[in-house]
Protein backbone atom coordinates (compact mmCIF):
# COMPACT_ATOMS: atom_id res chain seq x y z
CA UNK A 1 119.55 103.95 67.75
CA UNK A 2 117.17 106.82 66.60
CA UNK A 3 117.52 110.31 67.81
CA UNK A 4 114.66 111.86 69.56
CA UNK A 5 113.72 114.94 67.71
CA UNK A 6 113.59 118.21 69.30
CA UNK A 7 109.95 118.42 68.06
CA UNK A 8 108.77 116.14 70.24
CA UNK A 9 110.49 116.38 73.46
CA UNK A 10 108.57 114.07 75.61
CA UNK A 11 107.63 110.33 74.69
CA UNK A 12 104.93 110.86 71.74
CA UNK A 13 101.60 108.85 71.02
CA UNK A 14 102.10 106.58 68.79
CA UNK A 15 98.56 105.79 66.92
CA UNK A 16 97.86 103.24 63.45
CA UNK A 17 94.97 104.17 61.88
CA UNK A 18 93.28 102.10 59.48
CA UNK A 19 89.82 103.61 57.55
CA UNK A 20 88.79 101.47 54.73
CA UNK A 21 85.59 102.22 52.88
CA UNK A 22 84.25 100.39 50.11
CA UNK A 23 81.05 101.14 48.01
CA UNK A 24 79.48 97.86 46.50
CA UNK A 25 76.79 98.16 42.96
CA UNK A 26 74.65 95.87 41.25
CA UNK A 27 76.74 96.59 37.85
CA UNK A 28 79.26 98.27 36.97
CA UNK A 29 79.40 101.90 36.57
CA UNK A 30 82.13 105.08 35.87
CA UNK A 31 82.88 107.49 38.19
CA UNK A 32 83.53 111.02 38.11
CA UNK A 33 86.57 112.53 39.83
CA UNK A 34 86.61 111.90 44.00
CA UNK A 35 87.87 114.43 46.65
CA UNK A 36 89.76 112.54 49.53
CA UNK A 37 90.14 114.45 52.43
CA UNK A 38 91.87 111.53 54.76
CA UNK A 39 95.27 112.38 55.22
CA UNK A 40 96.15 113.91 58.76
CA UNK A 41 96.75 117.45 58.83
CA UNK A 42 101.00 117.81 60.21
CA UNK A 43 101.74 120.37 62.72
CA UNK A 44 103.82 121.37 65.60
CA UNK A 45 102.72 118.45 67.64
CA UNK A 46 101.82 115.88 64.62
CA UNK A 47 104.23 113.82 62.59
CA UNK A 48 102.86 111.89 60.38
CA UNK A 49 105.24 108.66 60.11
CA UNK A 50 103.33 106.63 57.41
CA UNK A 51 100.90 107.49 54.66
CA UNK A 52 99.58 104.38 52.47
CA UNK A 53 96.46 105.07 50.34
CA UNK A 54 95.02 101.49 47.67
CA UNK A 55 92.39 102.33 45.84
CA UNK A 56 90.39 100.20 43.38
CA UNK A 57 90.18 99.98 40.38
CA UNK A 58 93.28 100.25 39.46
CA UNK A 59 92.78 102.30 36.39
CA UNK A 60 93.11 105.87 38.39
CA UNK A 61 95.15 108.94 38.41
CA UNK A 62 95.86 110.88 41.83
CA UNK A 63 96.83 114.17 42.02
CA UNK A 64 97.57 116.35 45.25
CA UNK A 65 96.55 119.57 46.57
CA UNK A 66 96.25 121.75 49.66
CA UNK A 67 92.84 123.58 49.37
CA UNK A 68 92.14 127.41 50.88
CA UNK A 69 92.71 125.93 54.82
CA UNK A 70 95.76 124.08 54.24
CA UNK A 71 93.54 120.78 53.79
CA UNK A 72 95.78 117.56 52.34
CA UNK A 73 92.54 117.00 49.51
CA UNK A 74 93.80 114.32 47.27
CA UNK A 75 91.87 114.10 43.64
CA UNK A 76 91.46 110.82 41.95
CA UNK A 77 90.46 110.42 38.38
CA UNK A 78 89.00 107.00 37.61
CA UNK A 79 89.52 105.43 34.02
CA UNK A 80 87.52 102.50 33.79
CA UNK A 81 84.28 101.31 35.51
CA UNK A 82 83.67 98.57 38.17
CA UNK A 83 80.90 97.05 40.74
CA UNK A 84 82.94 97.82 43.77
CA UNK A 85 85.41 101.18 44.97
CA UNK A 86 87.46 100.92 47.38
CA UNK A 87 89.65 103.49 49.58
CA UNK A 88 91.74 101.22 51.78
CA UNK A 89 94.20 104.13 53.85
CA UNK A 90 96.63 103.61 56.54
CA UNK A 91 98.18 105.92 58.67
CA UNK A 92 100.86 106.18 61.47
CA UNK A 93 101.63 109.16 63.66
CA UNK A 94 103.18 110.41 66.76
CA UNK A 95 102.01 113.20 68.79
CA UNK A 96 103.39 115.11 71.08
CA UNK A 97 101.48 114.47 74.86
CA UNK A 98 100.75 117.72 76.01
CA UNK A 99 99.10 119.26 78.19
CA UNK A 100 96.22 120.81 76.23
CA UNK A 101 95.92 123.49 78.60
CA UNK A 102 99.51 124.46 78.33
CA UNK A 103 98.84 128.14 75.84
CA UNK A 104 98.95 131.71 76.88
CA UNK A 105 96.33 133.83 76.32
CA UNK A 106 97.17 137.61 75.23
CA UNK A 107 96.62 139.80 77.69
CA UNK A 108 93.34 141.11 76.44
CA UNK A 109 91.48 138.00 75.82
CA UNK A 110 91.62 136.56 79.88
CA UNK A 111 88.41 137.64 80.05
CA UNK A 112 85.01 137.90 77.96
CA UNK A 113 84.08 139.64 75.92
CA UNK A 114 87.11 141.17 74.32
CA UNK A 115 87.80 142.27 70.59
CA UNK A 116 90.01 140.82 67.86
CA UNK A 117 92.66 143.59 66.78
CA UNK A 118 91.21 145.02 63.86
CA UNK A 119 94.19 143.66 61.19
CA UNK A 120 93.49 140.12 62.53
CA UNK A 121 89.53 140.64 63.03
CA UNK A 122 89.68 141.12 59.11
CA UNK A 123 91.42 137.53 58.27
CA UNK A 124 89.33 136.26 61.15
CA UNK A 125 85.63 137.75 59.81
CA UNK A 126 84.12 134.31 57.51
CA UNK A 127 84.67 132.29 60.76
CA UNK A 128 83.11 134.85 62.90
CA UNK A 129 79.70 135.15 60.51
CA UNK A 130 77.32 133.42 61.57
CA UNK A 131 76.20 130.03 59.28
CA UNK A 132 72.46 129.64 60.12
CA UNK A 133 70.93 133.05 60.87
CA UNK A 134 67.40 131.18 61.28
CA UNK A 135 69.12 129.51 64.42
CA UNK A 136 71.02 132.40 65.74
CA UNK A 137 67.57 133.62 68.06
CA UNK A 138 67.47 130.16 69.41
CA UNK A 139 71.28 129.78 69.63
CA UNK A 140 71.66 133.33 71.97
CA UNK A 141 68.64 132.10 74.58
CA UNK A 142 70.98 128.84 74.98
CA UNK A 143 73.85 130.93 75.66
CA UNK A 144 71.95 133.66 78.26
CA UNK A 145 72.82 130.53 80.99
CA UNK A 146 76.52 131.00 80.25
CA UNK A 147 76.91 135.14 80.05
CA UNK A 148 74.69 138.12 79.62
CA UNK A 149 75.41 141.24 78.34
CA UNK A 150 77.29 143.31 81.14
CA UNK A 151 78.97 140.45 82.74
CA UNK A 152 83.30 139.77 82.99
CA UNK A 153 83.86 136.28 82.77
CA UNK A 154 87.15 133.95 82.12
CA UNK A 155 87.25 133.58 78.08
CA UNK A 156 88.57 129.82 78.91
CA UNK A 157 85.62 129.51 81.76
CA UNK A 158 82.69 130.67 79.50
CA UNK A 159 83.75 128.29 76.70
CA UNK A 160 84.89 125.11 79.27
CA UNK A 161 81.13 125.67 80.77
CA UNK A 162 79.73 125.53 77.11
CA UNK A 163 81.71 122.68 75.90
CA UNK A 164 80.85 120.59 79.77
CA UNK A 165 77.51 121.55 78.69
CA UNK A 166 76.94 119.58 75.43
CA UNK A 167 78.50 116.56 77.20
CA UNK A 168 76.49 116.01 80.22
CA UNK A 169 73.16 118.06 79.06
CA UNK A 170 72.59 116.83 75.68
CA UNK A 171 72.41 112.86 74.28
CA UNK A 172 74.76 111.42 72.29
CA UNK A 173 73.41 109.60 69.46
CA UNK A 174 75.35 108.00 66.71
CA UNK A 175 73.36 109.12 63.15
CA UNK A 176 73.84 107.26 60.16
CA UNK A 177 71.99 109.66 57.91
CA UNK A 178 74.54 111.86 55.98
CA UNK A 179 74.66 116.02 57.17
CA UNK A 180 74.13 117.82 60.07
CA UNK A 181 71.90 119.20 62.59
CA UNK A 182 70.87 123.04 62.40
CA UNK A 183 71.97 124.37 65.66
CA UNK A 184 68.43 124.79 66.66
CA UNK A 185 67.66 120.90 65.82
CA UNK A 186 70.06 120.13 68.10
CA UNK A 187 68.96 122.36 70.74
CA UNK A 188 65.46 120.84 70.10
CA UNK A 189 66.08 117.23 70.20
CA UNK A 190 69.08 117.74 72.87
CA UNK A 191 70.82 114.99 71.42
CA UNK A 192 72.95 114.58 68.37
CA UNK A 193 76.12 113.23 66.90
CA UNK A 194 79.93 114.60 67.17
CA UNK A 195 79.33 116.61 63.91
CA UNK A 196 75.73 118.40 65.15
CA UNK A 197 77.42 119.19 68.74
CA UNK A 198 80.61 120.49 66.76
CA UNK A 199 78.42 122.83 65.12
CA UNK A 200 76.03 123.94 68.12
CA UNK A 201 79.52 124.75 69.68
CA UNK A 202 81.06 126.73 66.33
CA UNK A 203 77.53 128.71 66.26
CA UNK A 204 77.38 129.52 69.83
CA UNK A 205 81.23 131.14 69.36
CA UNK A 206 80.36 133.17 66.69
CA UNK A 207 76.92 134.31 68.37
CA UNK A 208 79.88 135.70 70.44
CA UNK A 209 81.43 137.43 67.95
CA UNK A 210 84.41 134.51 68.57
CA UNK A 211 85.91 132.76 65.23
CA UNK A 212 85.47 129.19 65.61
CA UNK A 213 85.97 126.21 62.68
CA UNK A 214 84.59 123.06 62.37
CA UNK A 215 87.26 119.88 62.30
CA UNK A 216 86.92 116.25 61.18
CA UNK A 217 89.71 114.02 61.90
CA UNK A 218 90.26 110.49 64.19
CA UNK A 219 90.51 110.40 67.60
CA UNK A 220 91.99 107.86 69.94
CA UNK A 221 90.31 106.16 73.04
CA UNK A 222 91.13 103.42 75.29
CA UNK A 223 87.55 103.26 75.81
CA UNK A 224 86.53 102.25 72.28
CA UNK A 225 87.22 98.59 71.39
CA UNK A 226 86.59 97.62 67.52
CA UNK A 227 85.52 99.55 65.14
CA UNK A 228 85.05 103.39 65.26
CA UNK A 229 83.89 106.14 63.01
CA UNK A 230 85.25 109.68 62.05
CA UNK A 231 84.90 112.48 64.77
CA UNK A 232 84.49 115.90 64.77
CA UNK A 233 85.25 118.50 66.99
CA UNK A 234 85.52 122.71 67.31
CA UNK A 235 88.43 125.14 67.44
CA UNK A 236 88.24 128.74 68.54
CA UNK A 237 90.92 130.90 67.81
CA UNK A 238 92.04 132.90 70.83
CA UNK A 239 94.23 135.86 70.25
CA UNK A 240 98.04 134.67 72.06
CA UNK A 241 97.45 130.87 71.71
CA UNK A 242 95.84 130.35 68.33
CA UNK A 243 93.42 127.71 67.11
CA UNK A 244 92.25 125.78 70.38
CA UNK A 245 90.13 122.62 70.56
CA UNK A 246 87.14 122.13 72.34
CA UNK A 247 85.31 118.58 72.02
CA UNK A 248 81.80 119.10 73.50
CA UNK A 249 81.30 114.89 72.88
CA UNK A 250 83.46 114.40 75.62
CA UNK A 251 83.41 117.78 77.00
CA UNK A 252 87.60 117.72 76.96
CA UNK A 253 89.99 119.90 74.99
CA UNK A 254 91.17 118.28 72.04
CA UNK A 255 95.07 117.43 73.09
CA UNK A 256 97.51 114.31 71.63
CA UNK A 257 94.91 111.63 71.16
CA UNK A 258 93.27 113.92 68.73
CA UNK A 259 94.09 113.55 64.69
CA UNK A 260 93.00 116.45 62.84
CA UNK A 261 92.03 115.68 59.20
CA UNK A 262 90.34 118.77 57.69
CA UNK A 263 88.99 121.63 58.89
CA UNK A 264 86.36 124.11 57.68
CA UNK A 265 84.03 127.11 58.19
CA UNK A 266 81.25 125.18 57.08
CA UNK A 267 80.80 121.48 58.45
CA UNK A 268 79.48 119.87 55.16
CA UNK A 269 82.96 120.76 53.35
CA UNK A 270 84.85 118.40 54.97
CA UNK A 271 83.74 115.18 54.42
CA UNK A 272 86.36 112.36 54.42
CA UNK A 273 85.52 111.08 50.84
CA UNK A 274 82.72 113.06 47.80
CA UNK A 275 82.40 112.19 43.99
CA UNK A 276 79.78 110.89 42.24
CA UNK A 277 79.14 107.45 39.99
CA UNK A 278 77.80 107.28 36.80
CA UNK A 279 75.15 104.81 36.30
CA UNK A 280 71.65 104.13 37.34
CA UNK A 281 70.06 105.35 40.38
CA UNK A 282 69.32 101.02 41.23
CA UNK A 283 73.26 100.67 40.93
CA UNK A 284 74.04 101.75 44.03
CA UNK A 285 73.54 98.77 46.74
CA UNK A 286 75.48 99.89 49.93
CA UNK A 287 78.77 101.53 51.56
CA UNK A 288 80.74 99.62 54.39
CA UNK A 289 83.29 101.60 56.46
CA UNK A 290 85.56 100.30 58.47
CA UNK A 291 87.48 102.43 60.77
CA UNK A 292 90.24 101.81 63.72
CA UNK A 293 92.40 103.78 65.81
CA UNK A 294 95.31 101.94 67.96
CA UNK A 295 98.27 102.11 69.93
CA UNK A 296 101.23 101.36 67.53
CA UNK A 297 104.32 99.96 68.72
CA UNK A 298 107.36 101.36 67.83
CA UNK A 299 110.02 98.64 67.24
């Protein structure tokens, strides 16, 4: 019989994720070096139990790295040209259920607005800049229905009432089309995909002076039947409990369903899978992804 480890005192979540995606071309054609940032991100509260990565062709070299946020980023080096690529992955990991509320904030960041100690504002400043300074004008007038300056509110209240807001305000709209919203766009169009309301969220923080980061990883719902695509959330990093998550698709805090992939300051650097082919423009004729999340039985 296995020993429970003291990592994960309570029963974990057991979850098989499968994300295959394969590029088809007219010809064949070479490819320059791809970035694969797939692999779930281990912590605390994550175990990754299984990590299988095929890809075709089989002439390839892969080569491992952690990039400047701790990022799993694995390079592959193709050697000889084909009509199809492929990037078949499987993964299987527990996590710990917890309660996602269950942190302690310090002392002086119960309520908003507070400071960063000066040591830590430092580290924390690229995550606290704000990303689209066009937006910011537009950003602030969203936020005057959450706080104003003068007022004491919860920290965890103002950002719960930000993140409920994106879920039952704003559309959700799956969007094929590759990027992200500007804040404002979002705002605008009060709808968008996981990605744009990740980074209406992250902007909004950091209009507040708060560090936030953008996250791409797999999530798990009984709700979802079939196939799935990659989700994004938020964290904010509140001084006495760390990096927290906020999901403002689902308006939740991101807790043991939740598989954190990469994260990023900027939401465009953290994109499951980037290279390039070499060939003609025509070449290219389509890219089929095929993504689950289950339950996984533990034998």
């Amino acid at each position: 019989m296995a020993r429970k480890s003291s990592a994960f005192p309570d029963p974990p979540v057991n979850l098989r994720i499968h994300h295959r995606s394969t590029y088809h071309y007219r010809e064949q054609v070479a490819f320059g070096t791809h970035q694969l940032r797939m692999r779930p991100r281990e912590g605390h509260g994550l175990r990754l139990d299984r990590c299988a990565i095929a890809i075709s062709p089989g002439g390839h070299r892969v080569r491992w790295k952690r990039d400047l946020y701790e990022n799993n980023v694995c390079f592959v080096e193709f050697m000889e040209p084909a009509d199809q690529l492929v990037i078949d992955c499987e993964f299987v990991v527990s996590a710990c259920d917890q309660n996602p509320f269950e942190f302690v904030l310090a002392p002086e960041a119960l309520e908003f607005p507070f400071e960063y100690d000066p040591a830590l504002y430092q580290e924390l400043f690229p995550l606290i800049r704000i990303l689209y300074p066009r937006d910011e004008e537009r950003v602030r007038r969203w936020l005057r229905q959450f706080w104003h300056a003068g007022q004491r509110l919860g920290t965890l209240e103002l950002l719960q009432r930000m993140n409920a807001c994106l879920y039952t305000d704003f559309r959700y709209r799956r969007r094929e089309e590759p990027g992200v919203q500007t804040p404002a766009e979002t705002l605008e169009r009060k709808s968008g995909s996981c990605r744009d309301f990740a980074a209406l969220f992250i902007e909004a923080c950091r209009c507040l002076d708060l560090a936030a980061r953008f996250v791409s990883g797999y999530m798990y719902s009984s709700d979802i039947d079939g196939r799935m695509s990659m989700h994004a959330w938020a964290e904010v990093y509140l001084p006495g409990a760390g990096w927290i998550g906020f999901d403002p698709s689902w308006g939740i805090l991101a807790a043991a369903q939740y598989v954190p992939v990469a994260v990023s300051r900027h939401p465009e650097h953290s994109t499951p899978i980037s290279g390039v082919y070499l060939g003609r423009k025509e070449a290219f004729q389509r890219c089929e992804v095929d993504l689950y999340v289950r339950q996984h039985q533990v034998s």
